[in-house]
Protein backbone atom coordinates (compact mmCIF):
# COMPACT_ATOMS: atom_id res chain seq x y z
CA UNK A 1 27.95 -31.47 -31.76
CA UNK A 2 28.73 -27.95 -32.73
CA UNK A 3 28.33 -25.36 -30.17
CA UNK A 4 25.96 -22.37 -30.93
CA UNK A 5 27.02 -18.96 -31.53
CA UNK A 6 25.51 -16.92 -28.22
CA UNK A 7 22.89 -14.49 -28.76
CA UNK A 8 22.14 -11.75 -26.48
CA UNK A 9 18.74 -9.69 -26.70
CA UNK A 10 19.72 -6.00 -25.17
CA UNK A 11 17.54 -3.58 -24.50
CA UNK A 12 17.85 -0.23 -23.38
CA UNK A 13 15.38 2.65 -21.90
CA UNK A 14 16.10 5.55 -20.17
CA UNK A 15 13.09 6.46 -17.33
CA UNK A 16 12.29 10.13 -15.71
CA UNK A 17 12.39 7.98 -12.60
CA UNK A 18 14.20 7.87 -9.74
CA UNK A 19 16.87 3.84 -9.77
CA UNK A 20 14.22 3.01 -6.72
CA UNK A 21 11.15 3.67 -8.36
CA UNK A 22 12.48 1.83 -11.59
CA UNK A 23 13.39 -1.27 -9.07
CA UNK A 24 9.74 -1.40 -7.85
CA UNK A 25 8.67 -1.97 -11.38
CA UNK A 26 10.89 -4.64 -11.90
CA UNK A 27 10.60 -6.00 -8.55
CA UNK A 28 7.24 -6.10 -7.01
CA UNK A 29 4.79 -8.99 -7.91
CA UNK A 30 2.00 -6.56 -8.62
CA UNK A 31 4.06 -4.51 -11.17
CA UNK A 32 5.40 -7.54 -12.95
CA UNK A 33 1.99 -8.85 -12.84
CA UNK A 34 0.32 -5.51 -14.77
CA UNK A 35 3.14 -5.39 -17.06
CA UNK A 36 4.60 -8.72 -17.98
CA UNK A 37 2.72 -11.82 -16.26
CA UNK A 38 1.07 -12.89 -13.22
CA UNK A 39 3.70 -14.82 -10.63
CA UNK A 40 4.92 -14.85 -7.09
CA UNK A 41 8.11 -13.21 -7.50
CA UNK A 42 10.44 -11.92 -4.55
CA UNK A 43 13.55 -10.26 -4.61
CA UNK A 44 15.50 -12.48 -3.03
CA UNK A 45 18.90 -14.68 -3.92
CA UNK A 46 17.45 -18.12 -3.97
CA UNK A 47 13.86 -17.38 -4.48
CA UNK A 48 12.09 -19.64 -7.09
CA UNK A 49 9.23 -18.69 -8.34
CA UNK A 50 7.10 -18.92 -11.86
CA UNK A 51 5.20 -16.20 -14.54
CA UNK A 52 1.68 -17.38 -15.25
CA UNK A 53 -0.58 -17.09 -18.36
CA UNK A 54 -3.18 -18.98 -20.11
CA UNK A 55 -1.63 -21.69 -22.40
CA UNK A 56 -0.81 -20.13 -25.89
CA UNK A 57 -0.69 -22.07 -29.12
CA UNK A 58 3.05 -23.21 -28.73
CA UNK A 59 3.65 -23.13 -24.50
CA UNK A 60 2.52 -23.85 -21.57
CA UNK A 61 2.52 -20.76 -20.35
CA UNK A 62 4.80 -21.51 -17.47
CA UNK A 63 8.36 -20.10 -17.23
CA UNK A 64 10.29 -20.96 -14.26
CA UNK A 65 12.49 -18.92 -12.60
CA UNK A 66 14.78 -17.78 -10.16
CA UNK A 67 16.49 -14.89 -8.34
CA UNK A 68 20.07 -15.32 -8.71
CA UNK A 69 21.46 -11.81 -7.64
CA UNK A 70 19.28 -9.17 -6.19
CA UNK A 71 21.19 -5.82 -5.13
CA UNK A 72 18.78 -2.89 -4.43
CA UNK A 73 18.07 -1.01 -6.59
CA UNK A 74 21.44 -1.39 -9.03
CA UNK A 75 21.27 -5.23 -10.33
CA UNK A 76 18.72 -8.01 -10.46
CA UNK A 77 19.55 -11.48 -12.46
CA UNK A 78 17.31 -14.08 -12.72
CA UNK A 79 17.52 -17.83 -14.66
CA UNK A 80 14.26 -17.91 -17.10
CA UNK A 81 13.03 -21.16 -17.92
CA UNK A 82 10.28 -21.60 -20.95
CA UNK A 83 8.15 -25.10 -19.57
CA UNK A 84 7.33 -26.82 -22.85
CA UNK A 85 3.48 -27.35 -23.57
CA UNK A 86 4.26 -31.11 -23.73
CA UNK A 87 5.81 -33.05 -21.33
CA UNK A 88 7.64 -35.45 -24.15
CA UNK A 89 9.17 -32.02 -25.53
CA UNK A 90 12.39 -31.21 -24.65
CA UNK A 91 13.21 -28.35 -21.65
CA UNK A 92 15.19 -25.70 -23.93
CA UNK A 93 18.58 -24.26 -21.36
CA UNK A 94 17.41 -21.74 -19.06
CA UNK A 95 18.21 -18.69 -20.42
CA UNK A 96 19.39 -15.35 -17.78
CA UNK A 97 17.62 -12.32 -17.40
CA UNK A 98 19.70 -9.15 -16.13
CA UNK A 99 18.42 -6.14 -15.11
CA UNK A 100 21.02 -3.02 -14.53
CA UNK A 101 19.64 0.09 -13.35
CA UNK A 102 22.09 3.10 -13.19
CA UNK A 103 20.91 6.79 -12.32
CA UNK A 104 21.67 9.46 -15.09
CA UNK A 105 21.00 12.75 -15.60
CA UNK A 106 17.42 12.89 -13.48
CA UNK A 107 16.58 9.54 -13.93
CA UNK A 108 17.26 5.80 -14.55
CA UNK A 109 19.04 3.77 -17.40
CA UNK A 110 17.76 0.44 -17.57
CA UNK A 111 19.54 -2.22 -19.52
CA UNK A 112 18.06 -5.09 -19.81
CA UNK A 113 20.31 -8.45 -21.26
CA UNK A 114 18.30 -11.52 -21.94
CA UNK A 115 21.35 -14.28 -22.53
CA UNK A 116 21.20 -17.89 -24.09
CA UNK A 117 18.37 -16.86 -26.67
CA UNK A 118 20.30 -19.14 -28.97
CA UNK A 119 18.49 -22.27 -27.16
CA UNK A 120 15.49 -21.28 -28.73
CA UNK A 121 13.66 -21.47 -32.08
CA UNK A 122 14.13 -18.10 -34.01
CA UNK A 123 10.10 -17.48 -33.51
CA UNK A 124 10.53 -17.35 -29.62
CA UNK A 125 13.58 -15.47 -29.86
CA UNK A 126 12.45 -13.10 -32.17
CA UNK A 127 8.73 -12.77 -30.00
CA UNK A 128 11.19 -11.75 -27.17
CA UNK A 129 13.38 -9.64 -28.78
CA UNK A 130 9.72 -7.81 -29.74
CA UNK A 131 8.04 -8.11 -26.76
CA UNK A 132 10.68 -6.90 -24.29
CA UNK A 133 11.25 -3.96 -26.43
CA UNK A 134 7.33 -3.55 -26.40
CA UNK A 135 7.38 -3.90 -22.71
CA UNK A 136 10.13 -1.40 -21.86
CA UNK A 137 8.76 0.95 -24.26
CA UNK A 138 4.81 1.06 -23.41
CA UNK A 139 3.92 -1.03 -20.39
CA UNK A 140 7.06 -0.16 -18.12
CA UNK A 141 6.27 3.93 -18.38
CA UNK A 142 2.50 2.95 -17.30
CA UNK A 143 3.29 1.22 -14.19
CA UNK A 144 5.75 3.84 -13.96
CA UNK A 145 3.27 6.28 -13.48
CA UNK A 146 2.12 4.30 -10.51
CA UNK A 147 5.09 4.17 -8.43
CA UNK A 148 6.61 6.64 -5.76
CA UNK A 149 9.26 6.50 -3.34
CA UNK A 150 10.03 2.84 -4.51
CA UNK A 151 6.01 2.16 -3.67
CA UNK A 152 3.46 0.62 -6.57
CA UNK A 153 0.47 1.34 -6.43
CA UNK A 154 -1.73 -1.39 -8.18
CA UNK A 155 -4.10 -0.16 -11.63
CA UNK A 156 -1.40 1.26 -13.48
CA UNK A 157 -2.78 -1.38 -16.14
CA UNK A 158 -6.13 -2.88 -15.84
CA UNK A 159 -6.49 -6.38 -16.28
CA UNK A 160 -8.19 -6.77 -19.70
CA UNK A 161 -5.79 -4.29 -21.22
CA UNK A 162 -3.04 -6.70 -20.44
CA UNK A 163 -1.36 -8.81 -23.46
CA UNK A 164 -2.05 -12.12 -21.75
CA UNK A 165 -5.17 -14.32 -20.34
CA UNK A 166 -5.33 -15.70 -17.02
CA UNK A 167 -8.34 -17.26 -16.37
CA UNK A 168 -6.36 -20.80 -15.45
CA UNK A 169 -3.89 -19.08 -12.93
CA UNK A 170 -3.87 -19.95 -9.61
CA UNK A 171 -4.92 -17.91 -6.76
CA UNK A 172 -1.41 -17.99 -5.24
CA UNK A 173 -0.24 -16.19 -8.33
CA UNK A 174 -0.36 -12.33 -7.92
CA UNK A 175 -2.35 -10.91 -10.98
């Protein structure tokens, strides 16, 4: 079998916003919730937990995760896990998520590196490559504007202006 070249998605935004402020964002269950999906993520090493959404035409809507490395508010890693519609379909690799935050100037560079793309189908990786750029460019800003001193404060995006569905999702997923 011949191994596959690695492919890295990178992206990179600079944020008027203090590195703690930035980590809330990325961080708190109700930010992730308004601006990628709902889930019951915790920032802590060892912490599994899943995104939510309706089921879309090609997944489940399920991506399994978990916290890896969690240092406040510099570096967060987690593994990222797509859960195949159907069972009989194979589980691609988890892939790894990292988030680097690093003050500049009067604000915060975050890089984001989504490794092991290559263990997808060039639609999913390409949806990524667009919707984390989408993400960091429009919905990170909003919730943004809801956070101070490292606090978020929840209707930064209202719930039918969100990109996903979630009318399956269970209660003990933050929305």
């Amino acid at each position: 079998m011949v191994a596959r070249k690695p492919i890295t998605i990178r992206k990179e935004r600079y944020y008027p916003h203090p590195p703690e402020d930035v980590w809330a964002a990325i961080t708190d269950p109700h930010a992730l919730a308004e601006w990628l999906e709902p889930n019951n993520h915790q920032p802590v090493v060892g912490h599994k937990f899943e995104f939510r959404c309706d089921p879309g035409l090609c997944g489940s809507g399920i991506t399994e995760c978990e916290v890896l490395e969690a240092d406040a508010p510099k570096r967060l890693v987690w593994s990222w896990a797509h859960v195949p519609k159907e069972e009989s379909h194979p589980r691609p690799a988890p892939m790894i998520i990292t988030w680097t935050l690093t003050p500049q100037d009067e604000g915060t560079l975050l890089i984001l590196e989504h490794t092991g793309a290559e263990n997808v189908d060039w639609l999913t990786r390409n949806m990524m490559r667009i919707g984390w750029g989408y993400m960091l460019k429009k919905m990170v800003p909003r919730v943004l504007g809801h956070v101070e001193s490292g606090v978020f404060r929840c209707g930064a995006i209202p719930i039918e202006k969100r990109y996903y569905t979630c009318k399956t999702i269970p209660d003990k997923y933050v929305r």
